[in-house]
Protein backbone atom coordinates (compact mmCIF):
# COMPACT_ATOMS: atom_id res chain seq x y z
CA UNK A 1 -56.04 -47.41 -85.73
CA UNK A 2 -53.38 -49.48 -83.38
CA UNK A 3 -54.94 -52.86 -82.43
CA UNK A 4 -54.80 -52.75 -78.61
CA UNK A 5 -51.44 -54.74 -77.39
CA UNK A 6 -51.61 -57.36 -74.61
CA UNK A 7 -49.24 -57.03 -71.57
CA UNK A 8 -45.26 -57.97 -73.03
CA UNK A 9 -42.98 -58.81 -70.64
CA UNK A 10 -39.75 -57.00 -71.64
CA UNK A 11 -37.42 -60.21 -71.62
CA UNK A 12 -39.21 -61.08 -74.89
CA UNK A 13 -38.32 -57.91 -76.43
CA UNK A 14 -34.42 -58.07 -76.15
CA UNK A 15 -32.90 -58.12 -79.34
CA UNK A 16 -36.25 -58.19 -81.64
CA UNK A 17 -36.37 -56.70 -84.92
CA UNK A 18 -38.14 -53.63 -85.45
CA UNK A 19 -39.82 -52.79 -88.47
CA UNK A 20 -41.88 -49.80 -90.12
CA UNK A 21 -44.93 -50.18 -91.82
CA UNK A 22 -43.25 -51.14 -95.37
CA UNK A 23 -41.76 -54.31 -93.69
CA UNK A 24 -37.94 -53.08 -93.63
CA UNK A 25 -35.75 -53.66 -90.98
CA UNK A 26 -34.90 -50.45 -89.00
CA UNK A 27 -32.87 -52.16 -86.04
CA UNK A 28 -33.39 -54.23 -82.87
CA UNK A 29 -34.55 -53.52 -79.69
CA UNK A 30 -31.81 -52.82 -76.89
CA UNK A 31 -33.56 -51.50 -74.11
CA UNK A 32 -36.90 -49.78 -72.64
CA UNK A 33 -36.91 -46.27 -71.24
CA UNK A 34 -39.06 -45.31 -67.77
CA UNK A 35 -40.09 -42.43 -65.88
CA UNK A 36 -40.66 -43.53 -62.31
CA UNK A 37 -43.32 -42.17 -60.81
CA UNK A 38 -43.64 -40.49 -57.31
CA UNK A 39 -45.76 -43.10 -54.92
CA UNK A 40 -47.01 -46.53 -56.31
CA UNK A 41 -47.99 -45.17 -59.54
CA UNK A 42 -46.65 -47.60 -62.01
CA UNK A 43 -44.32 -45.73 -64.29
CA UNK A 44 -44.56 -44.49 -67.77
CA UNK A 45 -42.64 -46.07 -70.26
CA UNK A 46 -41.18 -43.63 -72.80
CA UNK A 47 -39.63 -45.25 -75.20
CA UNK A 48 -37.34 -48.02 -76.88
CA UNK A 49 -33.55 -47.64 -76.79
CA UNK A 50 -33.03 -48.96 -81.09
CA UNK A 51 -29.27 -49.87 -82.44
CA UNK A 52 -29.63 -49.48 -86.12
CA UNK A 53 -27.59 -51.30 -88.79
CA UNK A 54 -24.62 -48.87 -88.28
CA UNK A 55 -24.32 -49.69 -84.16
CA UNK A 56 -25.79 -46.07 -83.38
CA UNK A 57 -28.31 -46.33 -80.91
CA UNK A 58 -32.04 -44.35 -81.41
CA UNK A 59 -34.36 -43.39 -78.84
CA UNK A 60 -38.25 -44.24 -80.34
CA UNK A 61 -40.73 -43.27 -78.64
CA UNK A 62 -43.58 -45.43 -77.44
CA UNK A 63 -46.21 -42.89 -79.15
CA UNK A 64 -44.53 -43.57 -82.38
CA UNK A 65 -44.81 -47.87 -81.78
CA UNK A 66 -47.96 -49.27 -83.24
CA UNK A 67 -47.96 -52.64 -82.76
CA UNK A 68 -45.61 -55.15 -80.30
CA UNK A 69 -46.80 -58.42 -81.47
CA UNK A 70 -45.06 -61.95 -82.85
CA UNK A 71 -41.42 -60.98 -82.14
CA UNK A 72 -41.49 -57.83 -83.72
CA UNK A 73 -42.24 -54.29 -83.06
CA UNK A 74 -44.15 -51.68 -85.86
CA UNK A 75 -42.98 -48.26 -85.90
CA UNK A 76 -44.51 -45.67 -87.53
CA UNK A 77 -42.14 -45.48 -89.84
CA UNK A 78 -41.17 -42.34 -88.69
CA UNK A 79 -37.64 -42.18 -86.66
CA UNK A 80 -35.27 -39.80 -85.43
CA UNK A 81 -31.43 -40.93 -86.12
CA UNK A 82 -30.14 -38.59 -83.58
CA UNK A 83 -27.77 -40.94 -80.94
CA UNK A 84 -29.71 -41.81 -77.83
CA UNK A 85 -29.01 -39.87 -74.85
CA UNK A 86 -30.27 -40.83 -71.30
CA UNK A 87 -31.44 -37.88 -69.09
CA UNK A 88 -31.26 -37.85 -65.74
CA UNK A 89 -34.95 -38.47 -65.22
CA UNK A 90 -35.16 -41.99 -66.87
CA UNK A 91 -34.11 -45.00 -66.41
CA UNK A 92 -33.24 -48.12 -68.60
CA UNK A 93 -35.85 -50.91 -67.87
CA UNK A 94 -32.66 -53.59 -68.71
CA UNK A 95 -29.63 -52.15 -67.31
CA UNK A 96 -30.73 -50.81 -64.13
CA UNK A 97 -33.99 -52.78 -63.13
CA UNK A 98 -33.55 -56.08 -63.66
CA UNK A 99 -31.56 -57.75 -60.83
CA UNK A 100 -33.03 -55.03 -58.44
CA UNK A 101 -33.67 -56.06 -55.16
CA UNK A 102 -36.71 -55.02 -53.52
CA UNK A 103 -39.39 -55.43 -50.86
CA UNK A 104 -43.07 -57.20 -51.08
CA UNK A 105 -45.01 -54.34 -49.33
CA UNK A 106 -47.56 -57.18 -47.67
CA UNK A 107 -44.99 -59.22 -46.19
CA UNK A 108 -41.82 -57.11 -45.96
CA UNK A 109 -39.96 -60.11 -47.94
CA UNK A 110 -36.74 -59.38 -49.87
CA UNK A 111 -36.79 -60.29 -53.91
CA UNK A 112 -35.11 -59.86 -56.56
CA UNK A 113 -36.49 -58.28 -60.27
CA UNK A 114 -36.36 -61.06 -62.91
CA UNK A 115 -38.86 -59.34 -65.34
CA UNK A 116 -41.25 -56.66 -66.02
CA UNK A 117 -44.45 -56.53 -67.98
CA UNK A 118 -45.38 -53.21 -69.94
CA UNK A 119 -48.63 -52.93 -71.39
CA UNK A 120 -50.67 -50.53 -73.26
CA UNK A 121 -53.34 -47.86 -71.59
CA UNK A 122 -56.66 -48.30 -72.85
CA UNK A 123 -57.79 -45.78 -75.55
CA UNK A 124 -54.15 -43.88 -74.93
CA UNK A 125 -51.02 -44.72 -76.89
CA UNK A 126 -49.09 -44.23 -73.45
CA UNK A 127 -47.59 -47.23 -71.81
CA UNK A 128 -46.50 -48.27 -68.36
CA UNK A 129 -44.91 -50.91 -66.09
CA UNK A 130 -47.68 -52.45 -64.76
CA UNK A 131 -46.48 -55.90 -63.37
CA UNK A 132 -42.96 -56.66 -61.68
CA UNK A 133 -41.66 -60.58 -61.68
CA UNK A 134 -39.47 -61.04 -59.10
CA UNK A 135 -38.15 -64.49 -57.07
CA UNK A 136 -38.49 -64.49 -53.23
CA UNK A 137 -35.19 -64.35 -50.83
CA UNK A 138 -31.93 -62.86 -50.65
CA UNK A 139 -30.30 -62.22 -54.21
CA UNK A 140 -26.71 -63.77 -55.18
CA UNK A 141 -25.01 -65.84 -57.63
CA UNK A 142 -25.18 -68.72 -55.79
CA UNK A 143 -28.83 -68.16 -54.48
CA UNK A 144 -30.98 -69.16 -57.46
CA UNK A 145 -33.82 -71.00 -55.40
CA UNK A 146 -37.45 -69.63 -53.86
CA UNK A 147 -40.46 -68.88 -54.70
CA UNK A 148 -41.75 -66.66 -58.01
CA UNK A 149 -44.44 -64.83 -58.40
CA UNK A 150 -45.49 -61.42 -60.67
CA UNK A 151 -47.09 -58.57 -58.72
CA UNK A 152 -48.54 -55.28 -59.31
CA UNK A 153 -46.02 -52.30 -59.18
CA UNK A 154 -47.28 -51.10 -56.39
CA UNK A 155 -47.09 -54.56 -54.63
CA UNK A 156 -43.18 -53.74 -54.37
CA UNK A 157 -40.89 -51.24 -53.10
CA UNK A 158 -37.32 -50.29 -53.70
CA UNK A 159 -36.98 -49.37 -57.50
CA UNK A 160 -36.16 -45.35 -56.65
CA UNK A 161 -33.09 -45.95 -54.10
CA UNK A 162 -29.57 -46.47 -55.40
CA UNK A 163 -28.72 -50.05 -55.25
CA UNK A 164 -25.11 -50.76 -54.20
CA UNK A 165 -24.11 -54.10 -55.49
CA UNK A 166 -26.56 -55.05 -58.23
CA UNK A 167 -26.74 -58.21 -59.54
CA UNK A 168 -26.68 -59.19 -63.07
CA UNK A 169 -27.53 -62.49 -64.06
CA UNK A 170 -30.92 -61.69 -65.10
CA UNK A 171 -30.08 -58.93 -67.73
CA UNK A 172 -27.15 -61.02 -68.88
CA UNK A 173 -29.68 -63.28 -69.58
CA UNK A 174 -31.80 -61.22 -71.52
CA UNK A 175 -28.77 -60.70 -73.88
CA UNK A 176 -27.66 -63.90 -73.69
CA UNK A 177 -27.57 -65.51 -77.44
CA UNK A 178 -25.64 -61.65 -78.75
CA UNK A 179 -22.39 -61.64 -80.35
CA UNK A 180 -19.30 -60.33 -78.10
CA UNK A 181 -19.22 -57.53 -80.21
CA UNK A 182 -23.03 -56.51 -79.69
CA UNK A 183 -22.97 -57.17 -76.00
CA UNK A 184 -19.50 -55.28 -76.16
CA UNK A 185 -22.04 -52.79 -77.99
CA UNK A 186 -24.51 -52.99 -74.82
CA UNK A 187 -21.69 -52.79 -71.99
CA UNK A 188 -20.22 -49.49 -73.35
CA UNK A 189 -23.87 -47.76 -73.08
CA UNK A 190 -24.29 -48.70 -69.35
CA UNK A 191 -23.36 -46.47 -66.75
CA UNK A 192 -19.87 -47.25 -64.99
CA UNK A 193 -21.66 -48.87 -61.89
CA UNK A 194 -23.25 -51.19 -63.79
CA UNK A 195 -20.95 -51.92 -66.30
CA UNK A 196 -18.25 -53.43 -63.89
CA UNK A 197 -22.04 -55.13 -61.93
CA UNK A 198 -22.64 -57.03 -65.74
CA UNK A 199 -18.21 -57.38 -65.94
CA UNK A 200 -18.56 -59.36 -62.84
CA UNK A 201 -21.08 -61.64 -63.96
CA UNK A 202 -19.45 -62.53 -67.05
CA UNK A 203 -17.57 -65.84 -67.07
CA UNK A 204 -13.71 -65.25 -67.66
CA UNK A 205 -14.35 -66.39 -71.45
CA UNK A 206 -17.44 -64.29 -72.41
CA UNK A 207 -15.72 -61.29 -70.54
CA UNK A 208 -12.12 -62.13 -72.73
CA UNK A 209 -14.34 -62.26 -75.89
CA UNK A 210 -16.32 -58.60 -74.75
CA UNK A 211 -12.71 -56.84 -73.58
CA UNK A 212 -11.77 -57.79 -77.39
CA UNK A 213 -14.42 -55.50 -78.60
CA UNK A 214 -14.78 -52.97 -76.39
CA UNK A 215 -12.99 -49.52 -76.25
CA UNK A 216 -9.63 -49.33 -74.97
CA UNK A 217 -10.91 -46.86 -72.49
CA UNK A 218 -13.80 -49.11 -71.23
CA UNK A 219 -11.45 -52.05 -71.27
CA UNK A 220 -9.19 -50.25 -68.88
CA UNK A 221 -12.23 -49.54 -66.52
CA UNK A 222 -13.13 -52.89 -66.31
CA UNK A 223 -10.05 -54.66 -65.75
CA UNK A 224 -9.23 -52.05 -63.48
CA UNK A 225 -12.13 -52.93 -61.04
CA UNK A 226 -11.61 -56.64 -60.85
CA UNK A 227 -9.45 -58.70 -58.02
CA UNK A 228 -5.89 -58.85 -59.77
CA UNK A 229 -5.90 -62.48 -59.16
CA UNK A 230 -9.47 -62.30 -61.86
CA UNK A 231 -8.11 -60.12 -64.25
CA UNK A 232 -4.75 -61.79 -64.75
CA UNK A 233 -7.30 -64.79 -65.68
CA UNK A 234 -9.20 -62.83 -68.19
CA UNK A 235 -5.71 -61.76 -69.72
CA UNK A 236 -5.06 -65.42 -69.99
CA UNK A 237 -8.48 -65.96 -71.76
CA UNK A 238 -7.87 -63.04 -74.31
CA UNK A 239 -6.08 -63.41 -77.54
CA UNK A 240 -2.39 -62.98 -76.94
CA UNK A 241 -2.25 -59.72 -78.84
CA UNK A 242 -5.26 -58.19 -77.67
CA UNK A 243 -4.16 -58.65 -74.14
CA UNK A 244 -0.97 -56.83 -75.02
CA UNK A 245 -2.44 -54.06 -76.54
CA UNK A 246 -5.05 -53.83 -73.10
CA UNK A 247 -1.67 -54.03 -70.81
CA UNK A 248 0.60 -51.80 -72.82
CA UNK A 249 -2.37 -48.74 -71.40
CA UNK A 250 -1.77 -49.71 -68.05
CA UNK A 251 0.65 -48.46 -65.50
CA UNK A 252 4.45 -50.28 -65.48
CA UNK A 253 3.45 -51.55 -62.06
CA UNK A 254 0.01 -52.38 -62.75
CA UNK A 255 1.28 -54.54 -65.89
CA UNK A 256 4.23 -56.08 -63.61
CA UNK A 257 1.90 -56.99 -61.43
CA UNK A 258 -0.57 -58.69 -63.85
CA UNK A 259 1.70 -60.62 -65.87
CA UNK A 260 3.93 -62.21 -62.80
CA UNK A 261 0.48 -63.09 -62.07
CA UNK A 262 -0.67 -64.99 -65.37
CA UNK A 263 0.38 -68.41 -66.43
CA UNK A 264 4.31 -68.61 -67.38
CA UNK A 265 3.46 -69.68 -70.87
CA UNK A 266 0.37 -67.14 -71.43
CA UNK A 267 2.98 -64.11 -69.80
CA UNK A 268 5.73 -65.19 -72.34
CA UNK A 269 3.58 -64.85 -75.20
CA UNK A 270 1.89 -61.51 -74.25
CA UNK A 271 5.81 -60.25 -73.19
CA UNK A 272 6.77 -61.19 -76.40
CA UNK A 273 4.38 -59.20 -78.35
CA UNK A 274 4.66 -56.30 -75.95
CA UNK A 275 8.41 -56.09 -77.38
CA UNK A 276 7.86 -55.36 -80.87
CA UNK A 277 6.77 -52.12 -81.99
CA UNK A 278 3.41 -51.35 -82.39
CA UNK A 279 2.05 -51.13 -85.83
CA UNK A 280 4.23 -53.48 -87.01
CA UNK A 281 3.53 -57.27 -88.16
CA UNK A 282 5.45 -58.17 -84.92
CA UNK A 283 2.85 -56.29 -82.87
CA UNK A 284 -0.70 -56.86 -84.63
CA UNK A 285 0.55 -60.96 -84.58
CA UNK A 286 -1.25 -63.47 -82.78
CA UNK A 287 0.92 -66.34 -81.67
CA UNK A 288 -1.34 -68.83 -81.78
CA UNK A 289 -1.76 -69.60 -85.20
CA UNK A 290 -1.95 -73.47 -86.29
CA UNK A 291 0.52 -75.11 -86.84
CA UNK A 292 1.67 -78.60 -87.81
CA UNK A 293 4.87 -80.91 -88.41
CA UNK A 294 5.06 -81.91 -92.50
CA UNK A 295 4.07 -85.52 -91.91
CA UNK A 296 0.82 -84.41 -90.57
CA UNK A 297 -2.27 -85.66 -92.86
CA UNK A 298 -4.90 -83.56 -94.87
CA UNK A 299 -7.13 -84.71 -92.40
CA UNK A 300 -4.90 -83.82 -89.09
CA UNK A 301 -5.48 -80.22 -90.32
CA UNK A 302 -9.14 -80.00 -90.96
CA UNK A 303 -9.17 -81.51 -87.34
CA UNK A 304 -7.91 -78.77 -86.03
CA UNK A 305 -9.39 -75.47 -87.98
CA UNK A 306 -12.64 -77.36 -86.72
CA UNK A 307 -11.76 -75.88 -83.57
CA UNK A 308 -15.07 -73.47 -82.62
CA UNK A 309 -12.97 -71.54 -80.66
CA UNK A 310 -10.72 -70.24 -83.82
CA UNK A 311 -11.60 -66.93 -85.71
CA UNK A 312 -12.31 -67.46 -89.24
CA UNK A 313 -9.10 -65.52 -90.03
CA UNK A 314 -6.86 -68.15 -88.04
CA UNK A 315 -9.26 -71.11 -89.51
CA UNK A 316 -8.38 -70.24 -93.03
CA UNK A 317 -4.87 -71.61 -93.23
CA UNK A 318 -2.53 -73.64 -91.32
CA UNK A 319 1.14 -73.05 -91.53
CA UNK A 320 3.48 -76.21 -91.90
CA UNK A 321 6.99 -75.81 -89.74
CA UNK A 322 9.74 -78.54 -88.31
CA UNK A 323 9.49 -79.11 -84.83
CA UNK A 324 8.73 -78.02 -82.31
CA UNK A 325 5.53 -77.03 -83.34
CA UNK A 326 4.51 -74.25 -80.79
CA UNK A 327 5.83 -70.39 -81.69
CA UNK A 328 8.34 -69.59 -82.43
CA UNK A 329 8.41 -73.08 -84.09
CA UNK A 330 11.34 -74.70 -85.95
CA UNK A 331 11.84 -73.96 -89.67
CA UNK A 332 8.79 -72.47 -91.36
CA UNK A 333 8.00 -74.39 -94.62
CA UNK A 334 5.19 -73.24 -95.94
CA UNK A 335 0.98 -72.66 -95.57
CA UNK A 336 -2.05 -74.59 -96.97
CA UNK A 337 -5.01 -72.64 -97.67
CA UNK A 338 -8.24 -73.78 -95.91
CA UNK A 339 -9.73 -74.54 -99.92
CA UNK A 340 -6.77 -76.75 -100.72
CA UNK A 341 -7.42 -79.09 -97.50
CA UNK A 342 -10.83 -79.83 -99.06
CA UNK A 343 -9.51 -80.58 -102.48
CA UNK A 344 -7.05 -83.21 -101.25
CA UNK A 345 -7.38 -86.70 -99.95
CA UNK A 346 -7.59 -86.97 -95.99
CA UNK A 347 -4.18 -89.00 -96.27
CA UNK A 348 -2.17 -86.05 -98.22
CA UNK A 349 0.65 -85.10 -96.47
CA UNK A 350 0.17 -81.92 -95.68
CA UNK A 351 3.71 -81.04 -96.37
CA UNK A 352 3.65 -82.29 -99.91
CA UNK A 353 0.79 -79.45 -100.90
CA UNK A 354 2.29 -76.69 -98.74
CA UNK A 355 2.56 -73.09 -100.75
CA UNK A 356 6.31 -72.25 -100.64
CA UNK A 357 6.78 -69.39 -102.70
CA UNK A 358 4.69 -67.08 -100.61
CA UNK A 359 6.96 -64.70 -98.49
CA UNK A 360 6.67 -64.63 -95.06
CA UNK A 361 6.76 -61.04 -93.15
CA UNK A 362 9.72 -60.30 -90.50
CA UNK A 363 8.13 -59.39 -87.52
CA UNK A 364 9.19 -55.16 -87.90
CA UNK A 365 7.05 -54.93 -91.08
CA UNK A 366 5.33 -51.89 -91.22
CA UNK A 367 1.43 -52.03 -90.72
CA UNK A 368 1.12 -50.36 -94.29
CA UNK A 369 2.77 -53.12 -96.12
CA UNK A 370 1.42 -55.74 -93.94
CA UNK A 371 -1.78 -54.40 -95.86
CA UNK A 372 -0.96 -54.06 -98.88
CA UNK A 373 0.44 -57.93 -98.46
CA UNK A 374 -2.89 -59.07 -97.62
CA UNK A 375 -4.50 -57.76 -100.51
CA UNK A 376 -1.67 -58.26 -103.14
CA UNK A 377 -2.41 -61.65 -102.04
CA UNK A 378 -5.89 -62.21 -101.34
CA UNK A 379 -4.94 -63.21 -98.07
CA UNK A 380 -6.79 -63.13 -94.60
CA UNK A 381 -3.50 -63.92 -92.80
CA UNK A 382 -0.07 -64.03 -93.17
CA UNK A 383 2.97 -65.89 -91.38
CA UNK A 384 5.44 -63.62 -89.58
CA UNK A 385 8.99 -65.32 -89.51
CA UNK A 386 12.05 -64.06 -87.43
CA UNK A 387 15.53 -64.04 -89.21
CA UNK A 388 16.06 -67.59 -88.48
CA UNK A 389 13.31 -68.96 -90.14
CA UNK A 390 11.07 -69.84 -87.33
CA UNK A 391 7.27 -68.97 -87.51
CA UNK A 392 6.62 -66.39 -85.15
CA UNK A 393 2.97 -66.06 -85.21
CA UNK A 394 0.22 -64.64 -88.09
CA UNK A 395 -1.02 -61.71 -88.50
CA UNK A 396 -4.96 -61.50 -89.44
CA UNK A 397 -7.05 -59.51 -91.37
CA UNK A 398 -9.36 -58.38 -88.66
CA UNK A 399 -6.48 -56.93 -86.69
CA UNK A 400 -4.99 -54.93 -90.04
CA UNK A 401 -8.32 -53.37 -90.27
CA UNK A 402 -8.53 -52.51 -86.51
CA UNK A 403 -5.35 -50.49 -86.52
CA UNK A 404 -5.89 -48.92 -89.96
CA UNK A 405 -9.24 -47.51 -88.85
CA UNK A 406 -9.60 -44.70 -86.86
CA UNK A 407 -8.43 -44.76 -83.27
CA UNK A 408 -12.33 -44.32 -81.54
CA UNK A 409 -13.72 -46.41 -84.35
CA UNK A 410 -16.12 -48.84 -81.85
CA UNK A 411 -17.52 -45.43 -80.62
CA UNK A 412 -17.95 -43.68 -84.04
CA UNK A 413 -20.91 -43.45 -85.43
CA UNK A 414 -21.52 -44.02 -89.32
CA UNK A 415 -22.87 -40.50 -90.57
CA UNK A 416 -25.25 -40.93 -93.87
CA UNK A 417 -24.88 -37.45 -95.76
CA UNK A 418 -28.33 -38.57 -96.84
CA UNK A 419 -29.72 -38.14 -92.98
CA UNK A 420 -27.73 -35.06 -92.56
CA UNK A 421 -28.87 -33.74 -95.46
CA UNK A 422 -32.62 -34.53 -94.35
CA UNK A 423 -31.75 -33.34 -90.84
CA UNK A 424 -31.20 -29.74 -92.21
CA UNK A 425 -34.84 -30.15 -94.07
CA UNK A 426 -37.07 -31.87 -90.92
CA UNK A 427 -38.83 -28.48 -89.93
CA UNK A 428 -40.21 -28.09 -93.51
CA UNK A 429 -40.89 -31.60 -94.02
CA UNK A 430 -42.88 -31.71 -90.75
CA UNK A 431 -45.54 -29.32 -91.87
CA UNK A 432 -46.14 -30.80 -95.61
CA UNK A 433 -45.33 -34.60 -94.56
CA UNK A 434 -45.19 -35.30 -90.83
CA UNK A 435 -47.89 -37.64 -89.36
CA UNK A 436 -49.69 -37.82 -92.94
CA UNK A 437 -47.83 -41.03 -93.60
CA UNK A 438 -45.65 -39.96 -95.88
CA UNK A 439 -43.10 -38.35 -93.50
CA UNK A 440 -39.32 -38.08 -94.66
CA UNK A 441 -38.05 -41.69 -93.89
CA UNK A 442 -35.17 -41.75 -90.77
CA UNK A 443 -36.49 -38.41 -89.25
CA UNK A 444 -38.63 -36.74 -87.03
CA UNK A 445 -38.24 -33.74 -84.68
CA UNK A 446 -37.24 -33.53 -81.22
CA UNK A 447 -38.05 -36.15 -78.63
C-alpha cells in the first residue's frame, strides 16, 4: 500500500529521476498534466509528462505513481512508451501556469504564479492542485519585488482565460541547471505562444546555445518573432556555421536584412560560410577554431582550450599558422592534439611538436569524405585550408554527424523493436500480467 505523500510543490519536481520499483532509471520528470475544474474546485492532476533515455516524451499517469519522496518519483513499474500527446482539455502545470497572472479573490490584487503545490487525496490515489504561490503586484522582467504568499486554489482567479503576454522567468527557472539541448528538448514541446513567451526570456547566449539544438523549423519560428535588431544579436551569439545554416532558410530579404544588421566581422564570417556549398567541408566549418603563431608556448595553448565557452570538439586541438592568426590565417603549419599539450613542457614551442603530415581538407570536400577523414584518422576535427595554404576554419565531429543523420533527427524518436514487438502483445499481457506486478516492462494500455 502507497505511504500517503505530503504536499510537493512542483518546482522540486523539474528534472527528477523517476524510477520503478526495481530501482532503474526510467526518465525524468518534464512536466505535470491538469484538468481544470469548473468553479474553485482545485483541479485534478493527471499525470507526469516523462522524457525517457531516447528524448521521447511519456505521459504517466498519477494512478500509476506510488511514491514522490527524496527527489525521486516511484512508478509502478508499469509504463506506456507511446509519445505524449496533449489534448485539448489539459494543461501543462510548467509551460502554461507558471508566470500566470491572476487575481486574489479577497482583495482584487494582481499576482503572478511562481509555484504550485500538488498533493495526494486521502484514501484515493487521485491528486490535485491544492495550493497556488504567487508574488503580489504587476508581473514583468523588471518587477521582481512584493509581497509572497501561498493560497488555496480557490483563493485566486484567472488560471482558465487566455493570457496574452505571459511571462517566463519562473518556468525558466524551473529548468534552469538543463543542458541547451534538453531545454531545446522542452521548447519544441510548448505550444507556439509560449515558446516565443520562454524565447523572449532567454538571454541572447542561452537562446544562441537552444537555436543550436532546436529544429530548423522551430528555429525559424523563433527568430522570426523577435525585434530584428534582437535576432541579428542572437545570430552574433551562435556559432558561425549554425547561424548560416538558420539564415540560408530564410527569405533573401529577411537574410539581407539580418546580416547588414550584425557586427561587420560576425556578417563576414557567416557570408563566408553561406558561399560554399552545403555538405561540403567549406559549409559544415566553423571559423573559429584556435589558432596560434609557432612561437607560441605549450602553455599559451592549454590557456586557451581552457576556454568554457569551447565545444570539446574545438578544445581538442589547436592548429598552428603564420600570421595573422584570425581565419583565414596566414600559412597553415600544422595541429597539436589536445594529449600532446599535456605531454610536453609548458615552455615547448608549440611549433616544434606540430603534426605536419596530416592533410588538411579544401574547403569543397564532400561531406562523405570529410567522414571517412575523421575516422581514418581518429579525429574529432579537421583543418580546412583554401588553395593558398591559409586555414580556413575546422570542421567538427558533432557537425559531420548532424548532417549525416537524418534530416528531422531532433524530432525522431528512437523505436525499440523490443517495445514494438511488446506493443503488438499488451492486450494479452494485460489479462495474465497487468496490475499483478509482473506486468510486461515499458507497457501498459491506453491512457
Amino acid at each position: 500500500m502507497a505511504v500517503a505523500t505530503p504536499r510537493v510543490f512542483v518546482s522540486h519536481l523539474s528534472g527528477v529521476a523517476v524510477f520503478d520499483p526495481n530501482g532503474d532509471q526510467v526518465g525524468r520528470v518534464r512536466d505535470l498534466v491538469a484538468m481544470l475544474r469548473v468553479g474553485n474546485r482545485p483541479p485534478r492532476l493527471l499525470g507526469l509528462v516523462v522524457e525517457v533515455i531516447s528524448r521521447r516524451r511519456i505521459f504517466l499517469p498519477m494512478t500509476r505513481v506510488t511514491g514522490v519522496e527524496s527527489g525521486q518519483v516511484i512508478t509502478t513499474g508499469v509504463v506506456n512508451m507511446r509519445r505524449f500527446e496533449q489534448r485539448a482539455s489539459e494543461t501543462l502545470v510548467f509551460g502554461e501556469l507558471l508566470d500566470r497572472r491572476v487575481h486574489l479573490v479577497e482583495t482584487g490584487e494582481e499576482a503572478t504564479v511562481l509555484d504550485v503545490g500538488i498533493s495526494r487525496l486521502p484514501a484515493r490515489r487521485d491528486w490535485e492542485i491544492d495550493k497556488v504561490f504567487v508574488r503580489k503586484g504587476k508581473g514583468g522582467a523588471l518587477r521582481r519585488k512584493g509581497d509572497t504568499v501561498t493560497v488555496e486554489w480557490s483563493a485566486v482567479t484567472g488560471f482558465s482565460r487566455e493570457e496574452h503576454g505571459q511571462g517566463a522567468e519562473n518556468l525558466l527557472a524551473t529548468f534552469d541547471q538543463l543542458r541547451p539541448a534538453d531545454l531545446a528538448s522542452v521548447l519544441h514541446h510548448l505550444s507556439p505562444k509560449r515558446r516565443a513567451e520562454v524565447a523572449a526570456a532567454l538571454d541572447d547566449d542561452r537562446l544562441a546555445d537552444v537555436l543550436e539544438e532546436l529544429p530548423e523549423d522551430d528555429q525559424v519560428e523563433i527568430l522570426g518573432k523577435l525585434q530584428d535588431e534582437r535576432a541579428a544579436d542572437v545570430l552574433e551569439a551562435m556559432d558561425p556555421d549554425d547561424a548560416a545554416d538558420l539564415l540560408s532558410e530564410l527569405p533573401e530579404e529577411e537574410k539581407e536584412r539580418l546580416l547588414t544588421l550584425m557586427q561587420p566581422d560576425d556578417a563576414a564570417d557567416v557570408r563566408r560560410l553561406m558561399a560554399y556549398e552545403d555538405r561540403t567541408a567549406g559549409g559544415l566549418m566553423t571559423t573559429e577554431p584556435v589558432v596560434l603563431r609557432p612561437d607560441a608556448t605549450v602553455a599559451d595553448a592549454l590557456a586557451r582550450v581552457r576556454d568554457p565557452d569551447l565545444s570539446p570538439a574545438l578544445a581538442a586541438q589547436v592548429y598552428v599558422c603564420r600570421p595573422p592568426d584570425e581565419t583565414p590565417t596566414g600559412k597553415y603549419l600544422g595541429l597539436v592534439h589536445f594529449q600532446r599539450l599535456l605531454r610536453d613542457p609548458p615552455f615547448t614551442l608549440v611549433g616544434s611538436i606540430a603534426v605536419t603530415d596530416l592533410p588538411p581538407l579544401p574547403p569543397d570536400t564532400p561531406l562523405s569524405t570529410v567522414a571517412s577523414y575523421l575516422a581514418t584518422y581518429n579525429m574529432v576535427a579537421a583543418p580546412v585550408v583554401d588553395e593558398s595554404g591559409s586555414l580556413l576554419g575546422a570542421v567538427t565531429v558533432d557537425d559531420v554527424l548532424d548532417h549525416l543523420l537524418p534530416e528531422d533527427w531532433r524530432e525522431a524518436e528512437m523505436h525499440d523493436p523490443a517495445l514494438d514487438g511488446l506493443a503488438e502483445t499488451e492486450h494479452a499481457q494485460e489479462g495474465t500480467e497487468g496490475e499483478a506486478g509482473h506486468a510486461v516492462k515499458g507497457v501498459w494500455h491506453g491512457r
